[in-house]
N, C-alpha and C. Protein backbone atom coordinates (compact mmCIF):
# COMPACT_ATOMS: atom_id res chain seq x y z
N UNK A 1 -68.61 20.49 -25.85
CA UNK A 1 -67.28 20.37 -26.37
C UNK A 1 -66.25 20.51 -25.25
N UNK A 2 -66.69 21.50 -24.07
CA UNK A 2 -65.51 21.91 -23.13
C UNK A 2 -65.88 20.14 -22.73
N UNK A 3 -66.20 19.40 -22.62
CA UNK A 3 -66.29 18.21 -21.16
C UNK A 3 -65.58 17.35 -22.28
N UNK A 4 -66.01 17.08 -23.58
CA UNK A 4 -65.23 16.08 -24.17
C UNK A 4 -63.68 16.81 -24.17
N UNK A 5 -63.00 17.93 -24.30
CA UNK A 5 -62.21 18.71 -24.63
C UNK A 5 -61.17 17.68 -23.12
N UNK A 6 -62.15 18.16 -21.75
CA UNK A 6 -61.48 17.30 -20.88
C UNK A 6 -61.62 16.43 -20.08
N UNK A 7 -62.22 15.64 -20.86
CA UNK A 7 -61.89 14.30 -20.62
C UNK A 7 -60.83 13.52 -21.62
N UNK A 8 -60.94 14.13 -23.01
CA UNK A 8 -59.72 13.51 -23.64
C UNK A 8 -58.32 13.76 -23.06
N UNK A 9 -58.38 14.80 -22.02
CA UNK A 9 -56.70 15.35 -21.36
C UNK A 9 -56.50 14.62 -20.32
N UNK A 10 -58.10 14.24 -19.85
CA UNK A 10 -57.94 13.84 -18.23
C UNK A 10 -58.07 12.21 -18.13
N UNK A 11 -58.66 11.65 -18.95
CA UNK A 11 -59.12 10.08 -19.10
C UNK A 11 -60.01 9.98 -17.80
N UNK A 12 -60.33 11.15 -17.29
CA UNK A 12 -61.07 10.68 -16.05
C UNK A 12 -62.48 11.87 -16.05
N UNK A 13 -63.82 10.79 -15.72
CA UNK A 13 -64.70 11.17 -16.38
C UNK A 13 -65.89 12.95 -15.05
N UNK A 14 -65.23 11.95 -14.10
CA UNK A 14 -66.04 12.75 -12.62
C UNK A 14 -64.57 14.04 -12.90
N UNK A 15 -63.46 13.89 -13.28
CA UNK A 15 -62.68 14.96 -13.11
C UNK A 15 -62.88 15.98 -14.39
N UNK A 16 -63.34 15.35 -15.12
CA UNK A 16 -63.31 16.09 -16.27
C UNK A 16 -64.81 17.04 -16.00
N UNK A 17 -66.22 16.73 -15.25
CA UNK A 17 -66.96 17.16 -15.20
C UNK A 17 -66.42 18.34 -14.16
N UNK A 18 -65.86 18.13 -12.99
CA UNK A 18 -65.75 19.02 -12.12
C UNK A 18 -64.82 20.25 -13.05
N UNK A 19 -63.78 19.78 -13.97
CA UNK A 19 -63.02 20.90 -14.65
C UNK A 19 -64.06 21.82 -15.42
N UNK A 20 -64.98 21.03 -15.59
CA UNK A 20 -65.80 21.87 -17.20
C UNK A 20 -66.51 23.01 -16.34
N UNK A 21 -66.63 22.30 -14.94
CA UNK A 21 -67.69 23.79 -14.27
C UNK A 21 -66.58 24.40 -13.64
N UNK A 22 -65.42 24.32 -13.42
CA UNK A 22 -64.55 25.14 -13.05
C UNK A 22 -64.29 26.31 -14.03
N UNK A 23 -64.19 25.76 -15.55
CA UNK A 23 -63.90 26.46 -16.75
C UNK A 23 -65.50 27.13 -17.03
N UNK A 24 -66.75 27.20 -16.65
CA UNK A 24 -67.61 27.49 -17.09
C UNK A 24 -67.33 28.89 -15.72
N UNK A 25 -67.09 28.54 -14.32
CA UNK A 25 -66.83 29.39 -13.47
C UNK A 25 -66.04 30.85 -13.94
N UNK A 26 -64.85 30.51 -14.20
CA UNK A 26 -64.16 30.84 -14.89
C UNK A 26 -64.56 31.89 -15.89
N UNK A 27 -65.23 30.93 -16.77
CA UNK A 27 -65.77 31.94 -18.05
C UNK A 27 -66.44 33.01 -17.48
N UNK A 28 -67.34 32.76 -16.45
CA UNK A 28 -68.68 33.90 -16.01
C UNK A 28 -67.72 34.98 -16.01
N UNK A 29 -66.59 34.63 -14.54
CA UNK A 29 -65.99 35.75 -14.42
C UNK A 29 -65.76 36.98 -14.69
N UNK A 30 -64.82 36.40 -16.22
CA UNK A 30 -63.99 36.85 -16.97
C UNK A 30 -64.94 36.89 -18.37
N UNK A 31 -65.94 37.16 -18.25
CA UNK A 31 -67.03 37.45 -19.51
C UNK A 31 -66.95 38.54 -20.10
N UNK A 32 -66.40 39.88 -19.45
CA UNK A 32 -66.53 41.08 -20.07
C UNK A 32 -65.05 41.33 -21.01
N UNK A 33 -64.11 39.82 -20.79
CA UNK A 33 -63.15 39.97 -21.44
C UNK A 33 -63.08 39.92 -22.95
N UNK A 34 -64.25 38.90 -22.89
CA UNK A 34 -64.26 38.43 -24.13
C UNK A 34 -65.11 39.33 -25.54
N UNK A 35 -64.05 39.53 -26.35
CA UNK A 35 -64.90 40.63 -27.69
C UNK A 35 -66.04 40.30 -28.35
N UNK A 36 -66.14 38.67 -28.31
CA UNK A 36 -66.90 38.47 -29.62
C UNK A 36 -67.31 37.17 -29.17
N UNK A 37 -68.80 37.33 -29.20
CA UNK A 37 -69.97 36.11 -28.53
C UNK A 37 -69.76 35.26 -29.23
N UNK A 38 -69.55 35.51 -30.65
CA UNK A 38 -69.24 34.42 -31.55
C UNK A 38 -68.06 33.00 -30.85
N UNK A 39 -67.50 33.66 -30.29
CA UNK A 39 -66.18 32.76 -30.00
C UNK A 39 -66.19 32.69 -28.77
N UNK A 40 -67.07 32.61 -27.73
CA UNK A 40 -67.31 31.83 -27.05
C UNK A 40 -66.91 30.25 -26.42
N UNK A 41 -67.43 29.58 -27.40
CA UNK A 41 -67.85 27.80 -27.50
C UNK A 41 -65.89 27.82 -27.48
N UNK A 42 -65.16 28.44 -28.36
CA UNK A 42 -63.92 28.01 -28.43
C UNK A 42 -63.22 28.71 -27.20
N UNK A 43 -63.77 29.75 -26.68
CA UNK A 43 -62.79 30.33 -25.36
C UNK A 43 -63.24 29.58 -24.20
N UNK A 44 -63.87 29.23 -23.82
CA UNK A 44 -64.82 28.20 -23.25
C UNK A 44 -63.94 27.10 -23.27
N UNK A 45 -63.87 26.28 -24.36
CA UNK A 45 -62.84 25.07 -24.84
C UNK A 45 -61.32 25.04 -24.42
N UNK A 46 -60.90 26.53 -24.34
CA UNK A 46 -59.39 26.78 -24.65
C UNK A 46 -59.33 27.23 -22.52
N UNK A 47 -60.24 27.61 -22.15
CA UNK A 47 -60.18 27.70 -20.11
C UNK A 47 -60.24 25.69 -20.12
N UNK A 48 -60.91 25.67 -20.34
CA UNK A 48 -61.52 23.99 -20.42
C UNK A 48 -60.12 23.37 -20.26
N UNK A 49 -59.06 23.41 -21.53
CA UNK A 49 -58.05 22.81 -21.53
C UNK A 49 -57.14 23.13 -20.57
N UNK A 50 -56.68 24.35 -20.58
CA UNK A 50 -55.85 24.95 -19.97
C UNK A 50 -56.13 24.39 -18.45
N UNK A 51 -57.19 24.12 -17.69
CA UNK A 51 -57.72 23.75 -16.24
C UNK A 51 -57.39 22.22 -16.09
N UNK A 52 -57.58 21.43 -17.46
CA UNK A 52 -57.14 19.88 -17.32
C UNK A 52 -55.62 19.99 -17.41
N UNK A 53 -55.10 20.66 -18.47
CA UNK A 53 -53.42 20.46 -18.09
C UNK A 53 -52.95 20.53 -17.10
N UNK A 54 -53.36 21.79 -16.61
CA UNK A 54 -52.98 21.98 -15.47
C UNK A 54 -53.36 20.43 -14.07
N UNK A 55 -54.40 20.43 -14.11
CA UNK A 55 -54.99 18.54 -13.66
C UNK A 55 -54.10 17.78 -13.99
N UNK A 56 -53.65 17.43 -15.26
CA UNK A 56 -52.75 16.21 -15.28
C UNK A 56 -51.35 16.74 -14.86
N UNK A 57 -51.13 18.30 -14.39
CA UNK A 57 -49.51 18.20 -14.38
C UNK A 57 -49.78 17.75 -12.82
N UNK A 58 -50.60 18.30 -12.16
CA UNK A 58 -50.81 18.21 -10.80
C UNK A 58 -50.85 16.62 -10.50
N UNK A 59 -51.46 16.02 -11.17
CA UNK A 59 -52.08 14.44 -10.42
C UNK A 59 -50.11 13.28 -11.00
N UNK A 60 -49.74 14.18 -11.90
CA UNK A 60 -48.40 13.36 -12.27
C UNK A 60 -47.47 13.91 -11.16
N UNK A 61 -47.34 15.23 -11.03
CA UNK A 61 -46.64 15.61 -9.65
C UNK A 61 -46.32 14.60 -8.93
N UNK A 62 -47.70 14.58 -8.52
CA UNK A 62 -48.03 13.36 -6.99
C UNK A 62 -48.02 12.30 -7.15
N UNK A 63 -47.33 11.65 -8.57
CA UNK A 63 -47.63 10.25 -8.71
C UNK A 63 -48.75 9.69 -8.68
N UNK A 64 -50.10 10.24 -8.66
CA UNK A 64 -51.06 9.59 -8.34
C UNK A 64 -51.62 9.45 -9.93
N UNK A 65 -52.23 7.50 -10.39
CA UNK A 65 -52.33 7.67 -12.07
C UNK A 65 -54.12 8.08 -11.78
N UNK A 66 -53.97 8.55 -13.12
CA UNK A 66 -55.90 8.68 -13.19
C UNK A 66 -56.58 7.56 -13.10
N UNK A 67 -57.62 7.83 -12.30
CA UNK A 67 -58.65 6.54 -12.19
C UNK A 67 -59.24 6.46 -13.82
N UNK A 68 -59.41 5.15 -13.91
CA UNK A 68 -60.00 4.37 -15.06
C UNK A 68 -61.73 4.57 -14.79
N UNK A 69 -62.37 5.47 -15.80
CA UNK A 69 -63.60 6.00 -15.74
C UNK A 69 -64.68 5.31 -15.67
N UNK A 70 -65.38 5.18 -14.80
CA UNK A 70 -66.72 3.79 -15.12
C UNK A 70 -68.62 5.08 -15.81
N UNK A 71 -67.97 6.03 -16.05
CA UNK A 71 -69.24 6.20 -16.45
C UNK A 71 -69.09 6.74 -18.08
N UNK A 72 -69.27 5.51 -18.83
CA UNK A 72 -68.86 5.97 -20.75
C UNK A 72 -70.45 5.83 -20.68
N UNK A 73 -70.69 6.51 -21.83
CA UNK A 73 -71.60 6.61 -22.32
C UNK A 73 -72.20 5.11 -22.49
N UNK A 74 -73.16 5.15 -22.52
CA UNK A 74 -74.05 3.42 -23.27
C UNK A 74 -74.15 3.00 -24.40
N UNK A 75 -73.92 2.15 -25.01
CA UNK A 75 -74.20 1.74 -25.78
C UNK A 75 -75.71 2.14 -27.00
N UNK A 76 -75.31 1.74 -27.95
CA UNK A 76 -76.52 1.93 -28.45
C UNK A 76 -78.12 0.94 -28.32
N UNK A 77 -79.10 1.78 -28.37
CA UNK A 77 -80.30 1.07 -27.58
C UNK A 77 -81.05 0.18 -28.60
N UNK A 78 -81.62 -0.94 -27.84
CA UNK A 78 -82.02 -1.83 -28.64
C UNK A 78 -81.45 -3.53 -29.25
N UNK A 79 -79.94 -2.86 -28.50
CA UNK A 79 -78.82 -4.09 -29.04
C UNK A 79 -79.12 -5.03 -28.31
N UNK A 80 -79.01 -6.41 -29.09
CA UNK A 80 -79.35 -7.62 -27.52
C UNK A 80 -77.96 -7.97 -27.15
N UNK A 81 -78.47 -8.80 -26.18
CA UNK A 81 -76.95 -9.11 -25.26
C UNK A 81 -76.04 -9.47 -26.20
N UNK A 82 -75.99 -10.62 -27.38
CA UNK A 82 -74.54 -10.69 -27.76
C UNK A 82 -73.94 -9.52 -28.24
N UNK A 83 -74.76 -9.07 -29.10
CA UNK A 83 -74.59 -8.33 -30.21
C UNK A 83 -74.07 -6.78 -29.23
N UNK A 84 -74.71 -6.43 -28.03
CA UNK A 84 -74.58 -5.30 -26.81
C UNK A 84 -72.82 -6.01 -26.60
N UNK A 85 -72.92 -6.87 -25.97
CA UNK A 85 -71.40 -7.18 -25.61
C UNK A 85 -70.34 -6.89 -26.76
N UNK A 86 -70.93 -7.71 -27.51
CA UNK A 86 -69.57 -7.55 -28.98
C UNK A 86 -69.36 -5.62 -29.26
N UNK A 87 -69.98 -4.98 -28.79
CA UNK A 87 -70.04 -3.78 -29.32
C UNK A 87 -69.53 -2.90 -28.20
N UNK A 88 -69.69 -3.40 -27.07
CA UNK A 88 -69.50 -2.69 -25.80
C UNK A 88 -67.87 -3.16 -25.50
N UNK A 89 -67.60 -4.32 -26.10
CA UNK A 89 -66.00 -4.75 -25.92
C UNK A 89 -65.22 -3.80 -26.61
N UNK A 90 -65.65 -4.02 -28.00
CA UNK A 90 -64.95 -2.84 -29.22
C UNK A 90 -64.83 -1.34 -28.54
N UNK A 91 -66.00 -0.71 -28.34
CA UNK A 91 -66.32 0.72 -27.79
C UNK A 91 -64.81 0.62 -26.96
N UNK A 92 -65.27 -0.13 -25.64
CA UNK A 92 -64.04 -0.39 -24.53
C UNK A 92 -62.70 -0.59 -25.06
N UNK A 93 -61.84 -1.42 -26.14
CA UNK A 93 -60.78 -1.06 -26.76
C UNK A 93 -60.93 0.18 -27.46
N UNK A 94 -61.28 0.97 -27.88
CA UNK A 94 -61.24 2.14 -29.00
C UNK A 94 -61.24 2.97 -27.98
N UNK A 95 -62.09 3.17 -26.79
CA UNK A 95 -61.70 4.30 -25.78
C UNK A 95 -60.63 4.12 -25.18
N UNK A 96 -60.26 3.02 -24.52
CA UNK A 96 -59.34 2.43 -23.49
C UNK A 96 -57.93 2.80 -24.82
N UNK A 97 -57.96 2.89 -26.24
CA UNK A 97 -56.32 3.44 -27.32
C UNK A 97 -56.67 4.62 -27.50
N UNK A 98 -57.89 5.31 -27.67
CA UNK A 98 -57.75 6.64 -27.50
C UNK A 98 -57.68 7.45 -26.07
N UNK A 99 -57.52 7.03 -25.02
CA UNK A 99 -57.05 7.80 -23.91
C UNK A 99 -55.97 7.20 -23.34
N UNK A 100 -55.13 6.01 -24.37
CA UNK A 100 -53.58 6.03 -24.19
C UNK A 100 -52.67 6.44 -25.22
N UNK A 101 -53.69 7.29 -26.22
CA UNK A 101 -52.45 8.45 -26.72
C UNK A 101 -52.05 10.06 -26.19
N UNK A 102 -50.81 10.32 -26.84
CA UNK A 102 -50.38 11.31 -25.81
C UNK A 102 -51.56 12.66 -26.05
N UNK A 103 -51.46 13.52 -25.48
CA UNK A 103 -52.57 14.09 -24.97
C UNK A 103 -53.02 15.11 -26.08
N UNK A 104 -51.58 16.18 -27.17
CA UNK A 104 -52.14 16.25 -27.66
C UNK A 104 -52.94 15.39 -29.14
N UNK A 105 -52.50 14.33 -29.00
CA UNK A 105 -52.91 13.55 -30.72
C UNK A 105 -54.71 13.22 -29.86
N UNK A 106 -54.76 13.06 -28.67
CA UNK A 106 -56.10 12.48 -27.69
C UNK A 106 -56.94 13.50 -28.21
N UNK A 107 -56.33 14.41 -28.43
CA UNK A 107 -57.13 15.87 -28.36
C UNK A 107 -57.92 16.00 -29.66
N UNK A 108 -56.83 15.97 -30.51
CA UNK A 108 -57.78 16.66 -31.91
C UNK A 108 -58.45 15.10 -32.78
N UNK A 109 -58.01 13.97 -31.98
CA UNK A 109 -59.48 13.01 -32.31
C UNK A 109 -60.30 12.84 -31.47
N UNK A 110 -60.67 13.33 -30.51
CA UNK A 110 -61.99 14.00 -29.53
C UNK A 110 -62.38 14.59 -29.91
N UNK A 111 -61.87 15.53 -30.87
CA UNK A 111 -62.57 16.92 -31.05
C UNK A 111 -63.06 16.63 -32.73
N UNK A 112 -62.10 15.84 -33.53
CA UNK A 112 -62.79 15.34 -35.12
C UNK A 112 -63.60 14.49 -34.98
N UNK A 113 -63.38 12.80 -34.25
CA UNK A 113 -64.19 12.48 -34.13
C UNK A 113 -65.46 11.99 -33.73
N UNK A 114 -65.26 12.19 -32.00
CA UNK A 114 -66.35 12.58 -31.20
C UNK A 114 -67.03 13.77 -31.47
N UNK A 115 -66.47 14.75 -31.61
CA UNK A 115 -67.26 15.65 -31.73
C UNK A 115 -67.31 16.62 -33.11
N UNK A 116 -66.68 15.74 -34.05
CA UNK A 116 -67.39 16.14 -35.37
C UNK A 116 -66.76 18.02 -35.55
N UNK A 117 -65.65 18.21 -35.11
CA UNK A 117 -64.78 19.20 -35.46
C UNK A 117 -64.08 19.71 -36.64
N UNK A 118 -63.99 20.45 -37.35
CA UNK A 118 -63.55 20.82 -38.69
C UNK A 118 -61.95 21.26 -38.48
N UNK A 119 -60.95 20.46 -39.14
CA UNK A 119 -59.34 21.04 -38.95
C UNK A 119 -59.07 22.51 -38.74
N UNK A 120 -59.88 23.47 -38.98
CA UNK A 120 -59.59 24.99 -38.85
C UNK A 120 -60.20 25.32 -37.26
N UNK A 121 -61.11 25.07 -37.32
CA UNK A 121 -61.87 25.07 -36.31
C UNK A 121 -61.23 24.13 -34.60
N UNK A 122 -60.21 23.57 -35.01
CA UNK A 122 -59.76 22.35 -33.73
C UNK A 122 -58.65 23.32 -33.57
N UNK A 123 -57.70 23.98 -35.10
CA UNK A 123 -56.78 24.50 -34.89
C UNK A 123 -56.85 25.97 -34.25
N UNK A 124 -58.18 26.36 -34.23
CA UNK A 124 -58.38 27.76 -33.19
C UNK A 124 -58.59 27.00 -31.45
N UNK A 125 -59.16 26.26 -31.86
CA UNK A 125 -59.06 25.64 -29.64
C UNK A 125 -58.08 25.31 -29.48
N UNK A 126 -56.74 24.76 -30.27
CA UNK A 126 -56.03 24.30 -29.68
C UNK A 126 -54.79 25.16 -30.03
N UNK A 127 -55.18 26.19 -30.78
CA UNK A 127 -54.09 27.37 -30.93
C UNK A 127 -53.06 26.54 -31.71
N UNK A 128 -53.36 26.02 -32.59
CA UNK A 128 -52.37 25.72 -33.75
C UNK A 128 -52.98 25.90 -35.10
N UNK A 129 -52.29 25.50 -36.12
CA UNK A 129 -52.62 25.66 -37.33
C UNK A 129 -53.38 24.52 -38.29
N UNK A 130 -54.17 24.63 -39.11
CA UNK A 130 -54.65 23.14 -39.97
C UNK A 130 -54.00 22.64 -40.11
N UNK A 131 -52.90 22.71 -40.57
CA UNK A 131 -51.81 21.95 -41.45
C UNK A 131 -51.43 21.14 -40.02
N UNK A 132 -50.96 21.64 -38.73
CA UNK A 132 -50.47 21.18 -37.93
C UNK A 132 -51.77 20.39 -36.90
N UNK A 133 -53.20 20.25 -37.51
CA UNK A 133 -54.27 18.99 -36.71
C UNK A 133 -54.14 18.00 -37.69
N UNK A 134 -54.06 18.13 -39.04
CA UNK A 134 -54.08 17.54 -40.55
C UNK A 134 -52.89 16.31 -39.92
N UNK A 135 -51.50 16.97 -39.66
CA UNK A 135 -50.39 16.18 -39.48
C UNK A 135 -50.66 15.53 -37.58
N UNK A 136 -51.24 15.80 -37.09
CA UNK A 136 -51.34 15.27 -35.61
C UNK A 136 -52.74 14.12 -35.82
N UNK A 137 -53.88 14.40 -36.47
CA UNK A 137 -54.74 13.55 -36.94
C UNK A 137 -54.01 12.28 -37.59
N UNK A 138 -53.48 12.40 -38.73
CA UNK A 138 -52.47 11.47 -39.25
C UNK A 138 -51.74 10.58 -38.37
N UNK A 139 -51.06 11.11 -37.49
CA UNK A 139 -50.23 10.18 -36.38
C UNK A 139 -51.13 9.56 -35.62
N UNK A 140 -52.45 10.42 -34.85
CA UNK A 140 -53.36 9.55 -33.78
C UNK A 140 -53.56 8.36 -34.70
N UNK A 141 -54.41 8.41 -35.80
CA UNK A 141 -55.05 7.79 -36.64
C UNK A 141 -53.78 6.10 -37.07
N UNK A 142 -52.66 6.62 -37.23
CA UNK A 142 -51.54 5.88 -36.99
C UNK A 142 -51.42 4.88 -35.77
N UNK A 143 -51.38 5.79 -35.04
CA UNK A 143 -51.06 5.01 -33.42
C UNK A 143 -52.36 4.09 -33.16
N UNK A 144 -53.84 4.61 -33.37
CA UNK A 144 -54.58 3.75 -32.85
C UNK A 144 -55.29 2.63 -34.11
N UNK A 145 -54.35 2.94 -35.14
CA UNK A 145 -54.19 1.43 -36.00
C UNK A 145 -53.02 0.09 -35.29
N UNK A 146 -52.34 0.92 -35.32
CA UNK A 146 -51.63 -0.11 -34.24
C UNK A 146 -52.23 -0.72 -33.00
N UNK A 147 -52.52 0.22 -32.66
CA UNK A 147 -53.05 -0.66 -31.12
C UNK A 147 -53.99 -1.59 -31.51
N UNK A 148 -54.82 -0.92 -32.00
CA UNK A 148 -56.58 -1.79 -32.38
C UNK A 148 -56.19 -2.53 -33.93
N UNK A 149 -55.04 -2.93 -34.13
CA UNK A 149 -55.19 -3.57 -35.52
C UNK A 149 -56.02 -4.59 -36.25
N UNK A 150 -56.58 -5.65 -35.09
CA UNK A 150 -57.12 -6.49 -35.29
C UNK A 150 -58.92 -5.61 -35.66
N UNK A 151 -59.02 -4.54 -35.09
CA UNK A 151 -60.23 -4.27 -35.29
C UNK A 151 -59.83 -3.24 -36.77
N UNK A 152 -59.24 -2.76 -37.16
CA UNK A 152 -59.07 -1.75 -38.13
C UNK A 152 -58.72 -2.50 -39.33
N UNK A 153 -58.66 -3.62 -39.50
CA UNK A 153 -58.60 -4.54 -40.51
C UNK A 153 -57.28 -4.68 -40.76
N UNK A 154 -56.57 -4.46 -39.67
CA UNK A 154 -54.71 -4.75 -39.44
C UNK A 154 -54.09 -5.73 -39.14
């Protein structure tokens, strides 16, 4: 969860790995801080973020934009070439509108639907409330009907 957490902040895939072991660094540290093993996976998530913001305030500083990621995941196995392409194009628009929304709406559909997150549960990593992923879900879900309309039956 921490690497999808940032890469949805970072759109960049080698930066997002180097953050997650920075934030795993991090965690060792500062282990005896933490009360309750249970909550872990989300304090973990919440160094995770906090290390990419900090990344994107730094790389906007300098004007420098994020590199465009060449290592996405693969496709699913077995597909033949047309049918691999037609699917690998789609994948490529649906990532390429979800890492051009703003960072936090990027966030809590990385976290619902990549990674299968429950609204209470997104609203403890990201230190807000259900009501307030409920209403930010709504808008992503908005924005990347627009972009991808032709694929969302728009």
């Amino acid at each position: 969860m921490a690497a999808a957490i940032a890469y949805a902040i970072t759109g960049d895939a080698e930066a997002a790995r180097d953050l997650v072991q920075e934030a795993f660094g991090e965690a060792y540290r500062s282990l005896r801080r933490l009360r309750s093993g249970s909550k872990f996976q989300a304090w973990l998530a919440g160094i995770a973020r906090r290390k990419s913001v900090s990344w994107v305030r730094a790389r906007s500083r300098s004007r420098e934009q994020p590199a465009a990621s060449a290592s996405e995941p693969p496709g699913p196995p077995g597909a033949g070439p047309p049918e691999e392409l037609g699917r690998a194009e789609v994948r490529s628009r649906v990532l390429a509108a979800v890492r051009g929304l703003p960072p936090g709406y990027r966030e809590v559909i990385v976290l619902r639907c990549f990674e299968g997150k429950g609204h209470k549960e997104i609203g403890g990593i990201l230190g807000i409330s259900a009501a307030a992923v409920d209403k930010r879900l709504t808008r992503a879900k908005a924005m990347l009907r627009e972009v991808l309309g032709d694929l969302a039956g728009g």
